[in-house]
N, C-alpha and C. Protein backbone atom coordinates (compact mmCIF):
# COMPACT_ATOMS: atom_id res chain seq x y z
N UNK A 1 121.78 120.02 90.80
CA UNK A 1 121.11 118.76 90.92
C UNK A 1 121.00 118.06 89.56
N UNK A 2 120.89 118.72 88.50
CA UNK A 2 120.58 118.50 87.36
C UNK A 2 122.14 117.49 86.63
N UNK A 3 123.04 118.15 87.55
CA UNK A 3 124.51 117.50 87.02
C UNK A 3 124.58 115.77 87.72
N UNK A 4 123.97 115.69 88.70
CA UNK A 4 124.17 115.07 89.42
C UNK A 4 123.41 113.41 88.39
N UNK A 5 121.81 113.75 88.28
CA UNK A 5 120.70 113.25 87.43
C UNK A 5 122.08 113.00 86.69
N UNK A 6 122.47 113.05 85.47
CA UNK A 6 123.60 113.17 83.85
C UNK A 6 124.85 112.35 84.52
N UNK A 7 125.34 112.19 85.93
CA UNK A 7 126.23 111.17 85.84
C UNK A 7 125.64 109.57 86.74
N UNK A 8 124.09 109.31 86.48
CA UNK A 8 123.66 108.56 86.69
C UNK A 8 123.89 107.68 85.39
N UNK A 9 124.51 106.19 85.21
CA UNK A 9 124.48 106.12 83.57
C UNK A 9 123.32 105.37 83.58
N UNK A 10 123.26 105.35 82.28
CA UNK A 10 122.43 104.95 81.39
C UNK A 10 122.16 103.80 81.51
N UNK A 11 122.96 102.74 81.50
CA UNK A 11 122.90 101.26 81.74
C UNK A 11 121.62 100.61 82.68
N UNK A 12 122.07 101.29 83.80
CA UNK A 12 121.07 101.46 84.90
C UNK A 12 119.64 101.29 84.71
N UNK A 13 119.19 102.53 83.92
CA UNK A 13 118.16 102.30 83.00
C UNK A 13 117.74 101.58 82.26
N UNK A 14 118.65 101.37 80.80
CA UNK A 14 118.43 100.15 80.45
C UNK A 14 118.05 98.46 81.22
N UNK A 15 119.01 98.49 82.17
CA UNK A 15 118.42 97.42 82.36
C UNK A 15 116.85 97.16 83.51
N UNK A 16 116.93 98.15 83.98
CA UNK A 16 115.55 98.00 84.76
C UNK A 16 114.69 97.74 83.53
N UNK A 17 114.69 98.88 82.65
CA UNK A 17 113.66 98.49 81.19
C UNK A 17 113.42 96.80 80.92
N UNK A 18 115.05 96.49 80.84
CA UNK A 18 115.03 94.68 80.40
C UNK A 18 114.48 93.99 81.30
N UNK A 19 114.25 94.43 82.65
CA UNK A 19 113.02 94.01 83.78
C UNK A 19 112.32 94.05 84.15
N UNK A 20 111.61 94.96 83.29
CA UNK A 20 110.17 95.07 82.94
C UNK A 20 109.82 96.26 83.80
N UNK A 21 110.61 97.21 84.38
CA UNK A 21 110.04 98.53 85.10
C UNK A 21 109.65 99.55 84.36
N UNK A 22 108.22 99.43 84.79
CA UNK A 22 107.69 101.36 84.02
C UNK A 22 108.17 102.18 84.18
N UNK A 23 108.57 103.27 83.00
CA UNK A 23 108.84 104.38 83.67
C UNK A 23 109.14 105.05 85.17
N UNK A 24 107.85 105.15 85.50
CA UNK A 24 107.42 105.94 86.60
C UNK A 24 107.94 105.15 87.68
N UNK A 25 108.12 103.67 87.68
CA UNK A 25 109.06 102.91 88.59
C UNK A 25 110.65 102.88 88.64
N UNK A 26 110.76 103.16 86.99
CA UNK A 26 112.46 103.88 87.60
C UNK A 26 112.97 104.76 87.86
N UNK A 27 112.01 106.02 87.79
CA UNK A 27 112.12 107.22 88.46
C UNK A 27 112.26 107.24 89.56
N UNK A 28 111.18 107.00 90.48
CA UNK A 28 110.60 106.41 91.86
C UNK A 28 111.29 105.56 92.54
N UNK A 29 111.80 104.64 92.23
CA UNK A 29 112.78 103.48 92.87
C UNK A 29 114.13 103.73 92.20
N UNK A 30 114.48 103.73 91.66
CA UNK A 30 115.75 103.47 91.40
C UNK A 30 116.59 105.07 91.09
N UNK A 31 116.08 105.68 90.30
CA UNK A 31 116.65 107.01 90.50
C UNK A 31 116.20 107.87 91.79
N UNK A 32 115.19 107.80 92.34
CA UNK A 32 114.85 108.46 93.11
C UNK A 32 116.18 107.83 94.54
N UNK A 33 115.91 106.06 94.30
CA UNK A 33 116.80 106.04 95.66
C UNK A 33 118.44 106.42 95.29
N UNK A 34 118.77 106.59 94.20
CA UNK A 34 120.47 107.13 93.94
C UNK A 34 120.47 108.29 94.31
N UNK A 35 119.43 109.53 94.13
CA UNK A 35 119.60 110.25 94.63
C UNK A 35 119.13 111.28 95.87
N UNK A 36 118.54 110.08 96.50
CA UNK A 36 118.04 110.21 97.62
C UNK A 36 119.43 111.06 98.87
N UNK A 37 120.56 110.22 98.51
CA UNK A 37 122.09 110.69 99.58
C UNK A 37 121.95 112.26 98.83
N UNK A 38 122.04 112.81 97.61
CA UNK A 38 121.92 113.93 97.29
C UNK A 38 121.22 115.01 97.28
N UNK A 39 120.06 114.75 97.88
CA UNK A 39 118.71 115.64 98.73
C UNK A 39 118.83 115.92 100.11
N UNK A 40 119.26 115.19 100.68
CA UNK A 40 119.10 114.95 102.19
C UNK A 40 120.65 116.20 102.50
């Protein structure tokens, strides 16, 4: 799972940051829903 997290890029991140998401909101929303297909 951990491999999976590492080919999420980075960008992604960045730009939620440039949109003002906390942390804990791009965990939660945005990483959480990429790897939501990878849990299930």
């Amino acid at each position: 799972m951990s491999t999976y997290f590492r080919t999420i890029p980075d960008d992604i991140e960045a730009s939620a940051r440039i949109d003002g998401c906390s942390t804990s909101r791009i965990l939660w929303n945005i990483i959480g829903g990429l790897t939501a297909g990878a849990i299930k």
